[in-house]
C-alpha atoms as a PDB file:
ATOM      1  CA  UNK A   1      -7.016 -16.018  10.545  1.00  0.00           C
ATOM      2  CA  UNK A   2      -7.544 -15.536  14.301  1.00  0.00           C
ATOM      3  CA  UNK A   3      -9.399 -12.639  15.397  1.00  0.00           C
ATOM      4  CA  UNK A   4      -8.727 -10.837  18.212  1.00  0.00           C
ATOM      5  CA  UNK A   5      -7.802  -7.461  19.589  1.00  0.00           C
ATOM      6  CA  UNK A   6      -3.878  -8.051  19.698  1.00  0.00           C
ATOM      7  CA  UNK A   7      -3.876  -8.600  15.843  1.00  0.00           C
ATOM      8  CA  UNK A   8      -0.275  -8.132  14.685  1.00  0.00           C
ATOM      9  CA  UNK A   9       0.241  -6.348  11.713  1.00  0.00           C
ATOM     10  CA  UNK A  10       2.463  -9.514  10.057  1.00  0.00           C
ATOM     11  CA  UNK A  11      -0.987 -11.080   9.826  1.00  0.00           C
ATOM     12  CA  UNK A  12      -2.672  -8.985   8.053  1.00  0.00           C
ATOM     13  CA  UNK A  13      -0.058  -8.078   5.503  1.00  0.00           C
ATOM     14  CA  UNK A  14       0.414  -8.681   2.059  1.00  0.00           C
ATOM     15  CA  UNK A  15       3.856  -9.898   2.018  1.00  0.00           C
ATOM     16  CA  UNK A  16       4.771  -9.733  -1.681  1.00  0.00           C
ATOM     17  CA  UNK A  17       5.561  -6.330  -2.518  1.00  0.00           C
ATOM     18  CA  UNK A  18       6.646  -4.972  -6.238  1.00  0.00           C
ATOM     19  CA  UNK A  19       9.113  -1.848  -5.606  1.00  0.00           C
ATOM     20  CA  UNK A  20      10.823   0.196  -8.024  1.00  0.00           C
ATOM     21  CA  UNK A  21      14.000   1.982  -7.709  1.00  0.00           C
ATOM     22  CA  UNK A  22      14.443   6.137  -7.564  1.00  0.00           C
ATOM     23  CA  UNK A  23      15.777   6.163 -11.352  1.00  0.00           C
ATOM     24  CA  UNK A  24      13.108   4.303 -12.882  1.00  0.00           C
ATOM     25  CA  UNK A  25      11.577   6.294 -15.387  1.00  0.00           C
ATOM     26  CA  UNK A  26       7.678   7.242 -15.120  1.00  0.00           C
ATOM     27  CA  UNK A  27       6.662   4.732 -18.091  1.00  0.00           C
ATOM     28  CA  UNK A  28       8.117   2.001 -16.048  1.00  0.00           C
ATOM     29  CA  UNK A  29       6.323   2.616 -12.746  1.00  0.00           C
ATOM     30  CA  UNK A  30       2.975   3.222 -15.117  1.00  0.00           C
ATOM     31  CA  UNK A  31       3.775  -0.086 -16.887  1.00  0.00           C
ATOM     32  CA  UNK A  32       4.368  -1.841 -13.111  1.00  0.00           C
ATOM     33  CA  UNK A  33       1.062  -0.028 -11.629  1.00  0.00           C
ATOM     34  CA  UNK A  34      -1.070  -1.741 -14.527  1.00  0.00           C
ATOM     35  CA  UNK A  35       0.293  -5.517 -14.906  1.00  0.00           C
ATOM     36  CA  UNK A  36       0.238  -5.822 -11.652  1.00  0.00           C
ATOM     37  CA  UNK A  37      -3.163  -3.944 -10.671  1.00  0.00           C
ATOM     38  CA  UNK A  38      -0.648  -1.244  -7.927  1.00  0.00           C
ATOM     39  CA  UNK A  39      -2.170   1.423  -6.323  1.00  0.00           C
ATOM     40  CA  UNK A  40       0.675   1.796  -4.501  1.00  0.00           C
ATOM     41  CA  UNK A  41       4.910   1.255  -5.159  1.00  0.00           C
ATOM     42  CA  UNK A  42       7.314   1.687  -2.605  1.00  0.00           C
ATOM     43  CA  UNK A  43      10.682   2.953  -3.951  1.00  0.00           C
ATOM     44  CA  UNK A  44      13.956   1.397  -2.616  1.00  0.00           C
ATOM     45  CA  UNK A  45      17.444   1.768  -2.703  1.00  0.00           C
ATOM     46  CA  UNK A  46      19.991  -0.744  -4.234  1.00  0.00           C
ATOM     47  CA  UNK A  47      20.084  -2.314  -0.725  1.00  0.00           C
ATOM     48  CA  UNK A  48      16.098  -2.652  -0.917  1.00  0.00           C
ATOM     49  CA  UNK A  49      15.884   0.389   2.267  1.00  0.00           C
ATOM     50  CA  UNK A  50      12.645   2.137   1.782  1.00  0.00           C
ATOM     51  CA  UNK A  51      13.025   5.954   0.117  1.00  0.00           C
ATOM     52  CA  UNK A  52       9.744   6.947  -0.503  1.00  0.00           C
ATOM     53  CA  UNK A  53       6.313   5.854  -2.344  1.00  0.00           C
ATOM     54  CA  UNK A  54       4.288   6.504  -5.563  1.00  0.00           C
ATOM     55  CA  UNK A  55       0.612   6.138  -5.398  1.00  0.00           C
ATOM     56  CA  UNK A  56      -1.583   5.734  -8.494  1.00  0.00           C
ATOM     57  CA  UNK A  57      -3.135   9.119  -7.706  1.00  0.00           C
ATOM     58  CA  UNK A  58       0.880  10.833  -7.595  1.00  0.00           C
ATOM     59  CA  UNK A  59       1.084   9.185 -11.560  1.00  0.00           C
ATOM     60  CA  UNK A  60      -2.383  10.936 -12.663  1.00  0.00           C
ATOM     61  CA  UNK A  61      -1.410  14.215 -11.086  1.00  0.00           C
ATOM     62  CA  UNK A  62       1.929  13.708 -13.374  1.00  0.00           C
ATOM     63  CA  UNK A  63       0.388  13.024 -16.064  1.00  0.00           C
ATOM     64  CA  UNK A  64      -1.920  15.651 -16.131  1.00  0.00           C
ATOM     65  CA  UNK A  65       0.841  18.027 -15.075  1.00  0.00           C
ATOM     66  CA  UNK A  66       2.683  17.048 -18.011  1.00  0.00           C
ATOM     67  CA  UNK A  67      -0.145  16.933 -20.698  1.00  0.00           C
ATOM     68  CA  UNK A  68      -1.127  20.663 -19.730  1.00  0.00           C
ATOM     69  CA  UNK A  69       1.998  21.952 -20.748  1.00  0.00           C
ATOM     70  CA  UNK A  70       2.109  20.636 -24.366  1.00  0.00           C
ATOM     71  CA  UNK A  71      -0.729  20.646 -27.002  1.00  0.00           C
ATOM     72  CA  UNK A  72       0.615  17.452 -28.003  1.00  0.00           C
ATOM     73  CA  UNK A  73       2.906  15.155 -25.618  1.00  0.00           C
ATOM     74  CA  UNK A  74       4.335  11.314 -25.943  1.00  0.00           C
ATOM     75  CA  UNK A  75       6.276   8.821 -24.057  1.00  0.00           C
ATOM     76  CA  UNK A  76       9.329  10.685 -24.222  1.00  0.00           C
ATOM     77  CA  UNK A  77       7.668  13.780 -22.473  1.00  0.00           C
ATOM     78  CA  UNK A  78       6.490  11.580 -19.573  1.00  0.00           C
ATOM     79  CA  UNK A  79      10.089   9.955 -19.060  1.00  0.00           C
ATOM     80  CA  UNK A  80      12.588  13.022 -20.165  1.00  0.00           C
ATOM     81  CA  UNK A  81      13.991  14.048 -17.037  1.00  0.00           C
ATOM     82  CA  UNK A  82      11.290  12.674 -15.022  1.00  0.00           C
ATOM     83  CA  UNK A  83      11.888   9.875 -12.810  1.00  0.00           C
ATOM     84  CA  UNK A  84      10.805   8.352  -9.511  1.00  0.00           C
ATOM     85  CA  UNK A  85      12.479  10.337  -7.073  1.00  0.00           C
ATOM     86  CA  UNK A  86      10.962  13.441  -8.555  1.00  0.00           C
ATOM     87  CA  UNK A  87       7.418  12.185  -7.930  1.00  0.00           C
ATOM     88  CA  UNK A  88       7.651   9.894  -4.617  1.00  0.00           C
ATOM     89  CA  UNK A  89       6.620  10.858  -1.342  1.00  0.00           C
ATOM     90  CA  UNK A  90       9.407  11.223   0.576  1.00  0.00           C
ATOM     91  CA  UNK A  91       8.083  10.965   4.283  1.00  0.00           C
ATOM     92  CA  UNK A  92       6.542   7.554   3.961  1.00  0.00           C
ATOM     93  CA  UNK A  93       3.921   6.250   7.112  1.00  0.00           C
ATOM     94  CA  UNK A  94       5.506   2.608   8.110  1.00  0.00           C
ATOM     95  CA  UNK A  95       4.720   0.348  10.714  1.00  0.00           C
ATOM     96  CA  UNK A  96       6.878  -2.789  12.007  1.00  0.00           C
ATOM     97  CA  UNK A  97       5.333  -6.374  11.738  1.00  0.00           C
ATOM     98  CA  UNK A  98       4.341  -6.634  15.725  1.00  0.00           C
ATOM     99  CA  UNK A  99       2.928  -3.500  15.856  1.00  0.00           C
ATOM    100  CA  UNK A 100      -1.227  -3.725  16.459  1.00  0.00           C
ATOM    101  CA  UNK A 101      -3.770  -3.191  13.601  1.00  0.00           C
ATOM    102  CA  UNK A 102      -5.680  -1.434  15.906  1.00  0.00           C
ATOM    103  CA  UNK A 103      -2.798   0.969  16.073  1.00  0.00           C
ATOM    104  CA  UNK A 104      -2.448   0.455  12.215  1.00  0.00           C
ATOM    105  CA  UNK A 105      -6.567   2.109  11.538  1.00  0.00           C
ATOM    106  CA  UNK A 106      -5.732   5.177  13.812  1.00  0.00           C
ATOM    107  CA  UNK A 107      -2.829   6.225  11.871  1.00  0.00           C
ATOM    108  CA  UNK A 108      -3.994   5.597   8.425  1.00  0.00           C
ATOM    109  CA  UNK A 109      -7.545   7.252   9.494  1.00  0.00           C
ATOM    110  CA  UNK A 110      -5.171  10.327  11.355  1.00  0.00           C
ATOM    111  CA  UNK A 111      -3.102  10.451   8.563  1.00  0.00           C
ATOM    112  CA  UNK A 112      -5.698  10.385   5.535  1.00  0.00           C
ATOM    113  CA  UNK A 113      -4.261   7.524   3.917  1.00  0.00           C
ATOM    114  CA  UNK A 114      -5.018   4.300   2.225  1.00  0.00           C
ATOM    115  CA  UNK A 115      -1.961   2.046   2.944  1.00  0.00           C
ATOM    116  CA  UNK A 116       0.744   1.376   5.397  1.00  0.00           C
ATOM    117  CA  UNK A 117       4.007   0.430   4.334  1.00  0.00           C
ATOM    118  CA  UNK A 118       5.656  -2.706   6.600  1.00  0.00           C
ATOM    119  CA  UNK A 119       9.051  -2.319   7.862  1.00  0.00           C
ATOM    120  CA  UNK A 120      11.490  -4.216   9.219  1.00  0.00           C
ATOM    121  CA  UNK A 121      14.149  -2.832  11.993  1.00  0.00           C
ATOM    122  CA  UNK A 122      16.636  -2.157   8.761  1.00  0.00           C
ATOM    123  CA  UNK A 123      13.725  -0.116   7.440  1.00  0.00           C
ATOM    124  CA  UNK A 124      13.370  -2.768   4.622  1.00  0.00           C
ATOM    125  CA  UNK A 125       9.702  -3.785   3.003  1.00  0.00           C
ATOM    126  CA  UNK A 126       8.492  -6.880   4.215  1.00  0.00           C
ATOM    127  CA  UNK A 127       4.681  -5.981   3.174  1.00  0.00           C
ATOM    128  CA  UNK A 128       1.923  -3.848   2.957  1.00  0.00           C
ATOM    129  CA  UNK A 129      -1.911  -3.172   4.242  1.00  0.00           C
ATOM    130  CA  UNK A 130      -4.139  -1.324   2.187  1.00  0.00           C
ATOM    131  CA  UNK A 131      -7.773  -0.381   3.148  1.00  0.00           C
ATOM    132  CA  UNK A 132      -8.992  -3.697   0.677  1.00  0.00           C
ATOM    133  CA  UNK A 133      -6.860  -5.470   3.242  1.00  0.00           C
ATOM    134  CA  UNK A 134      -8.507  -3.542   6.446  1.00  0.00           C
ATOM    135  CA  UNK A 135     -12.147  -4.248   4.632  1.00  0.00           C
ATOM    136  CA  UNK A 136     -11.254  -8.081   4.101  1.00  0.00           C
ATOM    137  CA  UNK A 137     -10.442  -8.145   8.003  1.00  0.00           C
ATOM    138  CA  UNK A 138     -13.299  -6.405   8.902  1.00  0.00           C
ATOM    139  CA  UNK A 139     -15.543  -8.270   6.891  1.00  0.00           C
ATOM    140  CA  UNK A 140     -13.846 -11.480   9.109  1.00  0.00           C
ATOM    141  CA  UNK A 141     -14.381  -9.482  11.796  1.00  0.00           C
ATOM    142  CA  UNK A 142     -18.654  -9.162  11.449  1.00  0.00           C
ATOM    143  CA  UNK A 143     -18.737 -12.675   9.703  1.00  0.00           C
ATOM    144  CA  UNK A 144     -17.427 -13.969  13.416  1.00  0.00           C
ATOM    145  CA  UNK A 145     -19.320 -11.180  15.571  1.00  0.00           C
ATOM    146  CA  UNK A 146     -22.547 -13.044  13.589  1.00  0.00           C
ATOM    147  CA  UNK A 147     -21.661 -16.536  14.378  1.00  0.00           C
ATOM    148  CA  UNK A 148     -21.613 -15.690  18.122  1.00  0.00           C
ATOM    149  CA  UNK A 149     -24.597 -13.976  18.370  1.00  0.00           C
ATOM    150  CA  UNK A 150     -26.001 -16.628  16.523  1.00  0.00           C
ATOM    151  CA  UNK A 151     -24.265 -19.624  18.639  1.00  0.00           C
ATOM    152  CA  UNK A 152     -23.739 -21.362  15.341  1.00  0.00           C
ATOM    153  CA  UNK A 153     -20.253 -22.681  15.916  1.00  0.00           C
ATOM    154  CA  UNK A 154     -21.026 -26.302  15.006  1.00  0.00           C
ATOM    155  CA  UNK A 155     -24.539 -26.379  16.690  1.00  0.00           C
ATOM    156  CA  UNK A 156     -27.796 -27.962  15.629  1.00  0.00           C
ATOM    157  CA  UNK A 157     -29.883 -25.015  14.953  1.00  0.00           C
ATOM    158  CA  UNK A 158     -33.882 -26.589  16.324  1.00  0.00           C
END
């Protein structure tokens, strides 16, 4: 990846993106957060337009919700009346592929979160940046800050 200080979003973004829909039930979003390793799902209409997002943390606050209200709770506790739309944030912090990652760090550090949804002009997911993402670039960012402090792009070090 080139680094500079016009970084587009698009090239930082993971573009593969598991979303759920508003009726899925809260075993199925649990079941999607751990085969896949989520810490975040973005939750979509049938015409894949973003509605809203469930973090990890949203599904532990659930379940603990839920589990202090019975002595004894199952499956069928979790997923009786409960379903996505109940639990997603609603208001969801996007940014469109061109925008600048610069731009991208103040509002996740502004708005006290740890991933940016990517949208496209139809308000459709075409990817996600999480702060593993923003460390990864960073770390790209120091590993090339070092080389040219260093002057070791290709030169005999004597």
């Amino acid at each position: 990846m080139y680094i500079e200080e016009n970084t587009k979003v698009h090239q930082l973004m993971a573009k593969r993106v598991t979303v759920a829909k508003p009726d899925n039930k809260f075993s199925e979003a649990l079941e999607l957060f751990q085969t896949y390793k989520l810490r975040h799902l973005p939750i979509v209409d049938d015409n894949d337009v973003l509605l809203g997002i469930v973090s990890s943390n949203d599904l532990s606050k659930k379940f603990a919700e839920v589990a202090m209200q019975k002595d004894v709770f199952t499956n069928a506790d979790l997923n009786k009346n409960l379903k996505l739309e109940d639990i997603m944030t609603r208001n969801v912090v996007t940014m469109h592929p061109d925008d600048l990652i610069k731009d991208m760090t103040k509002i996740l550090d502004e708005n006290n979160i740890s991933s940016v949804l990517v949208t496209d002009d139809d308000n459709k997911v075409v990817g996600i940046v999480t702060d593993k993402d923003l460390v990864h670039f960073l770390n790209l960012i120091f590993n090339h800050m070092d080389k040219l402090s260093r002057g070791s792009f290709g030169r005999a070090q004597g």
